[in-house]
N, C-alpha and C. Protein backbone atom coordinates (compact mmCIF):
# COMPACT_ATOMS: atom_id res chain seq x y z
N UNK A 1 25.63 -1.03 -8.86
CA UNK A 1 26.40 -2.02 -8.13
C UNK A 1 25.94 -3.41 -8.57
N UNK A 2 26.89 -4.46 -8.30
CA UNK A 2 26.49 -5.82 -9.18
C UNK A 2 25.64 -6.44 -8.10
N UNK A 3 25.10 -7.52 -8.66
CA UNK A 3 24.29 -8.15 -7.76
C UNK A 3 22.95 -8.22 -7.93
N UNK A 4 21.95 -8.83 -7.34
CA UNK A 4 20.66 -8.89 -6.71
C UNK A 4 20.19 -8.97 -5.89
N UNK A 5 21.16 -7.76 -4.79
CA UNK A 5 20.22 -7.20 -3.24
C UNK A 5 19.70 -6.05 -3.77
N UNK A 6 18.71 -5.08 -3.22
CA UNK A 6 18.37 -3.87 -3.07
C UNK A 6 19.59 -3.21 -2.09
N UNK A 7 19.57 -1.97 -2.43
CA UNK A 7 20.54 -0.95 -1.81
C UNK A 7 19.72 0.46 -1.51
N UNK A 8 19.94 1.15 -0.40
CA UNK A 8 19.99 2.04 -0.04
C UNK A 8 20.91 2.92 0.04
N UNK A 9 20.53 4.46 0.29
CA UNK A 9 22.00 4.98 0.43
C UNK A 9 21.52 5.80 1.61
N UNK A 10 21.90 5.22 2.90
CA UNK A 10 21.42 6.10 4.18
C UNK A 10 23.03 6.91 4.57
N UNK A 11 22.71 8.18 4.74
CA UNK A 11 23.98 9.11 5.08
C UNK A 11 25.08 9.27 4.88
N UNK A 12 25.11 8.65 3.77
CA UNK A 12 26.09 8.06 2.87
C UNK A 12 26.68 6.47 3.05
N UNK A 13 26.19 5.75 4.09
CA UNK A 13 26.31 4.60 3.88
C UNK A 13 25.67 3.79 3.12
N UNK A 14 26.11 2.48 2.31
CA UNK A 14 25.23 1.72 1.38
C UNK A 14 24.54 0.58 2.30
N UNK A 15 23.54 0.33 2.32
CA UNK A 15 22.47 -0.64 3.37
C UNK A 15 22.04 -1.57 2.15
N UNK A 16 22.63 -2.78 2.74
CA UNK A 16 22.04 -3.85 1.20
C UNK A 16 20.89 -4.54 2.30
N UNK A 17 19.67 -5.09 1.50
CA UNK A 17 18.52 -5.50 1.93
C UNK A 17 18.04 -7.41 0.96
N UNK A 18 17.67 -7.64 1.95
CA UNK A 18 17.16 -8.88 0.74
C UNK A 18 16.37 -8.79 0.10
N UNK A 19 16.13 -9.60 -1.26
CA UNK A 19 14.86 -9.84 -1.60
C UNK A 19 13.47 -9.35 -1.18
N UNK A 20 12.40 -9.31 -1.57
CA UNK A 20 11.17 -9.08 -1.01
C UNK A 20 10.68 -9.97 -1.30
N UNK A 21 9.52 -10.92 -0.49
CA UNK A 21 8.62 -12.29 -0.85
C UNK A 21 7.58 -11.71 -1.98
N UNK A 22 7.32 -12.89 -1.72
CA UNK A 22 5.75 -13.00 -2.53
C UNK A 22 4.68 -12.14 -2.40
N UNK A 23 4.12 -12.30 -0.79
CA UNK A 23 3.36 -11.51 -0.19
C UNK A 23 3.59 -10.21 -0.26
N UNK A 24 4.89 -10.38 0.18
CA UNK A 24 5.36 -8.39 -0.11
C UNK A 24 4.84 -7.62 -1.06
N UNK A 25 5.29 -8.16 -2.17
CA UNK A 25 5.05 -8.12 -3.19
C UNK A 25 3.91 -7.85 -4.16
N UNK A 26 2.75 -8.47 -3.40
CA UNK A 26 1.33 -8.61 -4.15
C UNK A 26 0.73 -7.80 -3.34
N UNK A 27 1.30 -7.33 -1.86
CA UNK A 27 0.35 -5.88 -1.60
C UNK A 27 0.85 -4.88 -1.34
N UNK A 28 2.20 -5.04 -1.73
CA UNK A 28 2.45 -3.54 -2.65
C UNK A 28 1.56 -3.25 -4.39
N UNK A 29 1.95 -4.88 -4.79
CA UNK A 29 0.90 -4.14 -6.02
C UNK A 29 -0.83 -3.64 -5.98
N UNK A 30 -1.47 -4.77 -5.07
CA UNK A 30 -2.11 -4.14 -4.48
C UNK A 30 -2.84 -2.41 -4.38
N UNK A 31 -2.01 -2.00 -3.66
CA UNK A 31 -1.99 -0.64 -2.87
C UNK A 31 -1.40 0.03 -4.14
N UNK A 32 -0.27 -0.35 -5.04
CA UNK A 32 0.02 0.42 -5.91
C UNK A 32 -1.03 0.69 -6.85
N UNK A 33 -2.12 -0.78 -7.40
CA UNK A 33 -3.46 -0.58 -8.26
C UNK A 33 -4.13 0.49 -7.92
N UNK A 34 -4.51 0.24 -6.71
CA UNK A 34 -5.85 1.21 -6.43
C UNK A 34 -5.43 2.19 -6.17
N UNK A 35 -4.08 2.89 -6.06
CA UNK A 35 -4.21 3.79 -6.02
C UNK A 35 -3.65 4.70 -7.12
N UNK A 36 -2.76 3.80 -7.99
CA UNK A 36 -2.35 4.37 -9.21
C UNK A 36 -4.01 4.42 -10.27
N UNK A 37 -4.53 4.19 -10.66
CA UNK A 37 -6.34 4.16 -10.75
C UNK A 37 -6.56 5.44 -10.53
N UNK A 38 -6.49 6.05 -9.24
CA UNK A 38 -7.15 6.83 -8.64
C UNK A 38 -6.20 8.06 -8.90
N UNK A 39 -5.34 8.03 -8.92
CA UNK A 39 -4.24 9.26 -9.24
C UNK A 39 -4.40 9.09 -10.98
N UNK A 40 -4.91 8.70 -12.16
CA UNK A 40 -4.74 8.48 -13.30
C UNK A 40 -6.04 9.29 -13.79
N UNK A 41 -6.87 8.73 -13.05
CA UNK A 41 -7.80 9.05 -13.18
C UNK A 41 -8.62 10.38 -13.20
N UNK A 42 -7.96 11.06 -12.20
CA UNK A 42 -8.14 12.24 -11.66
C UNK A 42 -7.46 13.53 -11.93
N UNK A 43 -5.90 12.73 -12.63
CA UNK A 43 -4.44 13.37 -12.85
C UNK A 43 -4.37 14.15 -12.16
N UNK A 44 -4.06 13.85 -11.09
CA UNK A 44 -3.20 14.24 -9.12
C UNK A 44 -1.62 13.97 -9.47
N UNK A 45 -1.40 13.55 -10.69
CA UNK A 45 0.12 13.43 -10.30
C UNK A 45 0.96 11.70 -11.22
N UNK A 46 1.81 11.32 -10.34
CA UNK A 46 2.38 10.10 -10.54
C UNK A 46 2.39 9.22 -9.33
N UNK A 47 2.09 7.81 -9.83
CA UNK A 47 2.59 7.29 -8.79
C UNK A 47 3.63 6.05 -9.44
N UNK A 48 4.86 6.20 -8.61
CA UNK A 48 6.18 4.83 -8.96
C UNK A 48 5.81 3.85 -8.48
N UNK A 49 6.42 2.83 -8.55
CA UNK A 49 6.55 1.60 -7.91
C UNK A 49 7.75 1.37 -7.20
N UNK A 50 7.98 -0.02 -6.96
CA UNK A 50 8.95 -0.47 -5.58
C UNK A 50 10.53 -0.05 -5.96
N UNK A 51 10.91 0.04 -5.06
CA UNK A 51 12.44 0.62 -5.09
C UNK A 51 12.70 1.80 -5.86
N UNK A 52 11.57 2.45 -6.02
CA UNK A 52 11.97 3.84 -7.10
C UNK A 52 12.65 5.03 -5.57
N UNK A 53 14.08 5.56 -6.48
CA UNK A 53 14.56 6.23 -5.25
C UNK A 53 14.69 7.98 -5.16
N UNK A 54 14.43 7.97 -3.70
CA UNK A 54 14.28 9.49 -3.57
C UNK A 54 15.39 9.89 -2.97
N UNK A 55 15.79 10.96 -3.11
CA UNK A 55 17.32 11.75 -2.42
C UNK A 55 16.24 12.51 -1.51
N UNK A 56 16.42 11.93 -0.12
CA UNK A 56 15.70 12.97 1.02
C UNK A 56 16.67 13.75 1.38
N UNK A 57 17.98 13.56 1.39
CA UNK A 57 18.96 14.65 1.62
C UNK A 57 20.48 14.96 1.17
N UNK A 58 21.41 15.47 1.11
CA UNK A 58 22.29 15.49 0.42
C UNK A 58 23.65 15.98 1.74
N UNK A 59 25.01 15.47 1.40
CA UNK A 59 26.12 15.23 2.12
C UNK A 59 26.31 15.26 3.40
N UNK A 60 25.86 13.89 3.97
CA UNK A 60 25.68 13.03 3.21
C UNK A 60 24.13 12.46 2.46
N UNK A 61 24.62 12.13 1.44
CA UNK A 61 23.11 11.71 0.98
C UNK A 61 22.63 10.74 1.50
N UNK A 62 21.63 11.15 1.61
CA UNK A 62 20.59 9.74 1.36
C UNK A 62 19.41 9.70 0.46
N UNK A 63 19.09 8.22 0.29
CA UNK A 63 18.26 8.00 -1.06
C UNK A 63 17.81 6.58 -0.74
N UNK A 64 15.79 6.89 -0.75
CA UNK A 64 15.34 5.65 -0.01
C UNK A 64 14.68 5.10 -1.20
N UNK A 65 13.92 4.00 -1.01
CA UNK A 65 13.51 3.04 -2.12
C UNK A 65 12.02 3.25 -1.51
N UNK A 66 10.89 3.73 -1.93
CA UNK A 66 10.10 3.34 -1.71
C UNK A 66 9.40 1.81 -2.26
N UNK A 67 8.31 1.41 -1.62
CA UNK A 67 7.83 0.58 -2.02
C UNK A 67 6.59 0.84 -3.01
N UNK A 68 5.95 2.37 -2.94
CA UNK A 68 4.79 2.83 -4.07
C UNK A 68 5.50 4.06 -2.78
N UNK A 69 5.17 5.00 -4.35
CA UNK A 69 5.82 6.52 -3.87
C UNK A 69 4.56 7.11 -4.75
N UNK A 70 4.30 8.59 -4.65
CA UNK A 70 3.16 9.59 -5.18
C UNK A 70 3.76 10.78 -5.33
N UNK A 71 4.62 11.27 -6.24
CA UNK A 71 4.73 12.76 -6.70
C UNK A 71 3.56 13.59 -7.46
N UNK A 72 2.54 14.54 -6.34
CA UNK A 72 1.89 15.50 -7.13
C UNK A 72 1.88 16.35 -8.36
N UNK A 73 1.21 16.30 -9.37
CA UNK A 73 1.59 17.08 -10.28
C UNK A 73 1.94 18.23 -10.81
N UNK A 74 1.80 19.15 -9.80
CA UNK A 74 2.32 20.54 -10.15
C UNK A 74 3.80 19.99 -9.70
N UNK A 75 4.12 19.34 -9.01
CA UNK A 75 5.66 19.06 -8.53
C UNK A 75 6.30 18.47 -9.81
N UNK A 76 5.73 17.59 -10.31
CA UNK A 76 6.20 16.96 -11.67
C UNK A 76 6.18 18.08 -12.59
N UNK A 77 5.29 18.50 -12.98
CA UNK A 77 5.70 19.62 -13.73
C UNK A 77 7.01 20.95 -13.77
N UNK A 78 7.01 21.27 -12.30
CA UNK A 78 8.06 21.93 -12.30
C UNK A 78 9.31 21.40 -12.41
N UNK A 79 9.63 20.20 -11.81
CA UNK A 79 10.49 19.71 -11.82
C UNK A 79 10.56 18.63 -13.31
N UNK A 80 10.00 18.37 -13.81
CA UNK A 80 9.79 16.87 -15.08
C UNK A 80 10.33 15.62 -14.47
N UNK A 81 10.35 15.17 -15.35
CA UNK A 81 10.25 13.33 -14.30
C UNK A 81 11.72 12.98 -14.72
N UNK A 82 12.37 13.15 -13.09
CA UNK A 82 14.08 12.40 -13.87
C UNK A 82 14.10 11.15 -14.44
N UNK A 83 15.14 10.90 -14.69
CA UNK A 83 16.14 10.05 -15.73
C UNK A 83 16.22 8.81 -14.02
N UNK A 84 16.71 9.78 -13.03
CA UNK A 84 17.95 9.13 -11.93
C UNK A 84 17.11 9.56 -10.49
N UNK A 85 16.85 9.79 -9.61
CA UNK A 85 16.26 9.76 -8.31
C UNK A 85 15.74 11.31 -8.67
N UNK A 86 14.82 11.05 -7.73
CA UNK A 86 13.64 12.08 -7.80
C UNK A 86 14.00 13.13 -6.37
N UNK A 87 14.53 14.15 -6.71
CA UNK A 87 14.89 15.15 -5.68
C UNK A 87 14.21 15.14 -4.39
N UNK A 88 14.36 15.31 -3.41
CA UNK A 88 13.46 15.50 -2.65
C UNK A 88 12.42 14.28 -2.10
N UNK A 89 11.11 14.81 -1.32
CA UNK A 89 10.62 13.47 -0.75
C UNK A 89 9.33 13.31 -1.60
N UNK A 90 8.37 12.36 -1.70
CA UNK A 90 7.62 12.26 -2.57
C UNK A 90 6.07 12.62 -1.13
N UNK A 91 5.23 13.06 -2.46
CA UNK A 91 3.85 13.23 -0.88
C UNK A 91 3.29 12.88 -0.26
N UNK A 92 3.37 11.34 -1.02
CA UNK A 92 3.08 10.11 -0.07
C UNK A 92 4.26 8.77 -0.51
N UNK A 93 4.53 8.36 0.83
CA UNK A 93 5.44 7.09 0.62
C UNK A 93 4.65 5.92 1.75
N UNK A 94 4.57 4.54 1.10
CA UNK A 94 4.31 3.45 1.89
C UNK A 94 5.27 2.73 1.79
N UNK A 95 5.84 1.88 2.75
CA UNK A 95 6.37 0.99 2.80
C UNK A 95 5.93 -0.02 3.51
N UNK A 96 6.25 -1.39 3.26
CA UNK A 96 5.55 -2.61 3.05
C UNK A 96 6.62 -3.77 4.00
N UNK A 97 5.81 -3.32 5.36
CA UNK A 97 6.93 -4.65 6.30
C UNK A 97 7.22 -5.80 5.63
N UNK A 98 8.99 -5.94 5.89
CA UNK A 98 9.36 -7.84 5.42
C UNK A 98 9.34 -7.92 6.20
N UNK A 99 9.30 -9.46 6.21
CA UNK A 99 10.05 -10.37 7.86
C UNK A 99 11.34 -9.82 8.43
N UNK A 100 12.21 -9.86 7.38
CA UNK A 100 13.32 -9.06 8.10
C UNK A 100 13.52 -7.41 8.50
N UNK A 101 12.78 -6.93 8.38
CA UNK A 101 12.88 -5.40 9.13
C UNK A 101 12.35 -5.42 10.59
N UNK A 102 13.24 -4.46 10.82
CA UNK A 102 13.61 -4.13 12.17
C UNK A 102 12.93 -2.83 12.51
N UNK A 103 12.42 -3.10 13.71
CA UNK A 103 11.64 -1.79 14.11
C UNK A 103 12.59 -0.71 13.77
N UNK A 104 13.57 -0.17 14.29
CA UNK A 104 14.40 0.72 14.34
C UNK A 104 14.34 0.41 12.95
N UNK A 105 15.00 -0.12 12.19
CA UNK A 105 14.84 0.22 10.51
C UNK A 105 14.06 1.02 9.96
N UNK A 106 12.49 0.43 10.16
CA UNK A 106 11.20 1.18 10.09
C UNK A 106 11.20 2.75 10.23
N UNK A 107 11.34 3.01 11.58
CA UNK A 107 11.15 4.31 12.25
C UNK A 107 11.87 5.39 11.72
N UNK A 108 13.64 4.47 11.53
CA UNK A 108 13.86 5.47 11.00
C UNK A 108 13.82 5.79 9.35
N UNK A 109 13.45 5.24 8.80
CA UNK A 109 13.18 4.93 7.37
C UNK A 109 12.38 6.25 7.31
N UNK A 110 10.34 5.90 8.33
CA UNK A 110 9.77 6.96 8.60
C UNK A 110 9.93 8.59 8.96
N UNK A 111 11.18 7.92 9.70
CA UNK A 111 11.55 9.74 10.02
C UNK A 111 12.47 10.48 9.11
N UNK A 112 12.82 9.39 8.21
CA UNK A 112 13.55 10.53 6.97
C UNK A 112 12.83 11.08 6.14
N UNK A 113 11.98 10.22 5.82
CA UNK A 113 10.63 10.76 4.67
C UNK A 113 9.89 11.71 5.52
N UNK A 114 9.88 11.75 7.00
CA UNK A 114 9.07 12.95 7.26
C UNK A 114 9.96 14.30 7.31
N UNK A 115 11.21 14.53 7.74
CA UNK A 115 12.11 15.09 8.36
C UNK A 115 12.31 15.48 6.65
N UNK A 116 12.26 15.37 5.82
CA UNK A 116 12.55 15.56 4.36
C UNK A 116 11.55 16.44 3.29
N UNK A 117 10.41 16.46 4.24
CA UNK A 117 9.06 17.14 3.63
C UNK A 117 8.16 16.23 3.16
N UNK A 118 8.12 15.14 3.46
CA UNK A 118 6.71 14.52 3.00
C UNK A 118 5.51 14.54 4.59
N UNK A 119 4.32 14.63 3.66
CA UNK A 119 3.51 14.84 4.87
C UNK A 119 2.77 13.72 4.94
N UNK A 120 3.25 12.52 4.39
CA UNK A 120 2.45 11.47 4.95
C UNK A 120 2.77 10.09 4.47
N UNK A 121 3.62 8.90 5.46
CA UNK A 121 4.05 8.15 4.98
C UNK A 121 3.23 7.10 5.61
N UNK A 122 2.89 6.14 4.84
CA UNK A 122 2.22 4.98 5.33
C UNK A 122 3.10 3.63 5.61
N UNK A 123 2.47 3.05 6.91
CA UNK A 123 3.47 1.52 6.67
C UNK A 123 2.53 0.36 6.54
N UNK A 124 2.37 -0.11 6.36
CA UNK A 124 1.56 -1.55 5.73
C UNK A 124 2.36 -3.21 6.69
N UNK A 125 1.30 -3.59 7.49
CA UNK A 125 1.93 -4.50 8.06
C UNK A 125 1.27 -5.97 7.56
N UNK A 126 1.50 -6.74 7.00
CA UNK A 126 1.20 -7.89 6.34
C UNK A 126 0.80 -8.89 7.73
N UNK A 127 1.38 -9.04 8.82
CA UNK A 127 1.29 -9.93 9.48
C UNK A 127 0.33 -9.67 10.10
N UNK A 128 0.07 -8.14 11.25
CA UNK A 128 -0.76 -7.88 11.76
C UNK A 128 -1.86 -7.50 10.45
N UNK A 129 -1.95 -6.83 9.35
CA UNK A 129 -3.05 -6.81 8.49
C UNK A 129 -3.12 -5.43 8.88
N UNK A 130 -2.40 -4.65 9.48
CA UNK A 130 -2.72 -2.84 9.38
C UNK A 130 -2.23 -2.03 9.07
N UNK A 131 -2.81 -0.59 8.59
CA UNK A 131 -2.37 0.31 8.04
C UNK A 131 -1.48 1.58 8.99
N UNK A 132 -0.66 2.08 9.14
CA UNK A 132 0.02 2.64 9.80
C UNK A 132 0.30 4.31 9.33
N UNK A 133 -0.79 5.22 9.42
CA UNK A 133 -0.42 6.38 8.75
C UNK A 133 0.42 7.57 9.89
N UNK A 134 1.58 8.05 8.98
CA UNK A 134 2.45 9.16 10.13
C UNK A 134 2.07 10.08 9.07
N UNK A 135 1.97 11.21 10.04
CA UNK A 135 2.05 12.86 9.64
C UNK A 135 3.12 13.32 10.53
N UNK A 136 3.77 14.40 9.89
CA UNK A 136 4.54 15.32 11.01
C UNK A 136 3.77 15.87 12.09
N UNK A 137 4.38 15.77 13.20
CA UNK A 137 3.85 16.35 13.99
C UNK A 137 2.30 16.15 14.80
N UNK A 138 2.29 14.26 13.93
CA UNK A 138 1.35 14.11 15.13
C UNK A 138 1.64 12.31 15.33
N UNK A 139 0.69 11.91 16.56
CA UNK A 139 0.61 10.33 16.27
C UNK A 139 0.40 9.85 15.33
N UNK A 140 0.95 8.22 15.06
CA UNK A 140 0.88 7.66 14.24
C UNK A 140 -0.77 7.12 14.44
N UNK A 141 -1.57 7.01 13.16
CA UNK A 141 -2.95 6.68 13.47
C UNK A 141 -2.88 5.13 12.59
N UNK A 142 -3.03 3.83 13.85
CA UNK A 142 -3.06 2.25 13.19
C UNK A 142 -5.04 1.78 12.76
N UNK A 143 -4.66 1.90 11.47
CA UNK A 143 -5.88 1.42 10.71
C UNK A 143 -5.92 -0.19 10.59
N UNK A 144 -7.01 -1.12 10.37
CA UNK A 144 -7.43 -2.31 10.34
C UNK A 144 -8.15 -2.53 9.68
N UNK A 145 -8.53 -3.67 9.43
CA UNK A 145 -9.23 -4.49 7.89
C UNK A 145 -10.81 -3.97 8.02
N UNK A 146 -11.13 -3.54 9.43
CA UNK A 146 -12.24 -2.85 8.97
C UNK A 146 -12.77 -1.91 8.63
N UNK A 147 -11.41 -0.96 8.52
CA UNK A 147 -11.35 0.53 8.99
C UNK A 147 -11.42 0.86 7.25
N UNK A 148 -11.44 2.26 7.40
CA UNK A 148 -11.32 2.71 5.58
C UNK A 148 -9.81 3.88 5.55
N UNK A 149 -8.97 3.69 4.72
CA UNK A 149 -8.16 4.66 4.80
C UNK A 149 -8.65 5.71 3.86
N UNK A 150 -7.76 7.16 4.43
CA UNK A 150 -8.83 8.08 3.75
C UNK A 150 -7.14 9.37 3.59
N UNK A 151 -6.84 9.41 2.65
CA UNK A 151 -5.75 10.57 1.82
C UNK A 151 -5.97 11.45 2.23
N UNK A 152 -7.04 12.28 2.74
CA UNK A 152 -7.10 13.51 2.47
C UNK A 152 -6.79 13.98 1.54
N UNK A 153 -5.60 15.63 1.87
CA UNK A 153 -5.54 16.42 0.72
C UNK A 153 -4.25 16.10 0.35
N UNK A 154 -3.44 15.12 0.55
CA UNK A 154 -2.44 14.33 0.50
C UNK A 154 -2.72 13.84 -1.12
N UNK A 155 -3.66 13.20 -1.00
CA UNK A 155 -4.30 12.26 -2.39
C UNK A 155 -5.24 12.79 -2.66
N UNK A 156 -6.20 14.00 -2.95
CA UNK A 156 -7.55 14.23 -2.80
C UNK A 156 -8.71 13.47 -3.22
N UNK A 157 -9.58 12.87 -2.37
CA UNK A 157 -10.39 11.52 -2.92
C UNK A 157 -10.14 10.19 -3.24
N UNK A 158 -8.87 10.20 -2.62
CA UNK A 158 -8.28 8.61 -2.40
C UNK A 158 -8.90 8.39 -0.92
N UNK A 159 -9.54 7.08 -1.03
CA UNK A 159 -10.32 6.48 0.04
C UNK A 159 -10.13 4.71 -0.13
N UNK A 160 -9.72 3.77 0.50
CA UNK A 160 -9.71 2.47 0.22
C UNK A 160 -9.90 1.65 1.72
N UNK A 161 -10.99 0.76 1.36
CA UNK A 161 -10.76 -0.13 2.57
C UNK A 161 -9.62 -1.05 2.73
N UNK A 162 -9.26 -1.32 4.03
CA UNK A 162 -7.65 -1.52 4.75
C UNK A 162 -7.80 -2.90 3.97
N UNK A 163 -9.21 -3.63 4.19
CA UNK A 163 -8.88 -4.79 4.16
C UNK A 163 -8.76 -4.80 2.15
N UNK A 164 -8.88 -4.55 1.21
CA UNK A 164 -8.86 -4.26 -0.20
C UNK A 164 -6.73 -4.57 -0.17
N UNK A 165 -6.39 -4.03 0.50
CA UNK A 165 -4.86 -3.97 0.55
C UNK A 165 -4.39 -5.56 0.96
N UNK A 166 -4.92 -6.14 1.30
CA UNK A 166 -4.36 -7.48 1.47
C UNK A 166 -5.17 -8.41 0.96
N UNK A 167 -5.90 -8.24 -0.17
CA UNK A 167 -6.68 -9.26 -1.49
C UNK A 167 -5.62 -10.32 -1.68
């Protein structure tokens, strides 16, 4: 589509979004460094960058943009790395509050990536400075600049302090 908004494709509707700032921007790369490092390193897999899109479901589709996405590597392997959106949900997705998102945006953003098979999506809040991790099926657990986030078997041996994410 022409232009320079971002697009979504929620349930088959198209959701155009603005721009992302500066800030946005530098801790998504951020969070994308240390942890693309750590997945390279280890070869756990891939990790994308911003707006790379996933089909969480089909007719109607939808297909979200993460802001840093993580496909495990036996998943890449079976599947190989598309051309065009990456089937399915990735094993970890963060997304990175703008000013303009809306709680309800958020949540439900969250509940497609969970409702889709990912077991662990993070949200990253720039203003407040915290980390926001959901699993299915349980509370959301809010991390802070002093706290350490910790992957589990999600990422195995991905560990980063909260505050490292907003350098």
């Amino acid at each position: 589509m022409p232009g320079d908004r971002r697009r979504e494709l929620v349930k088959g509707e198209v959701r155009e979004m603005a721009p992302s700032g500066f800030d946005h921007g530098a801790i998504i790369n951020n969070f994308q460094r240390l942890l693309a490092n750590h997945v390279f390193d280890q070869k756990l897999g891939v990790v994308v960058g911003a707006e790379t899109g996933f089909r969480l479901s089909r007719n109607p589709d939808t297909v979200r943009g993460v802001d840093v996405g993580f496909v495990r590597a036996d998943r890449v392997a079976r599947a190989g790395r598309p051309s065009s959106y990456w089937d399915g949900a990735p094993d970890l997705a963060i997304e990175v509050l703008s000013p303009n998102d809306t709680v309800e945006d958020v949540e439900e953003k969250v509940d497609d990536y969970l409702r889709a098979g990912c077991p662990m999506v993070l949200v990253i809040n720039p203003r407040r400075r915290t980390l926001t991790v959901h699993r299915p099926g349980q509370q959301p657990l809010v991390l802070r600049e002093t706290d350490t986030f910790d992957a589990g078997e999600v990422v195995p041996g991905f560990r980063c302090p909260v505050a490292a994410i907003f350098v």
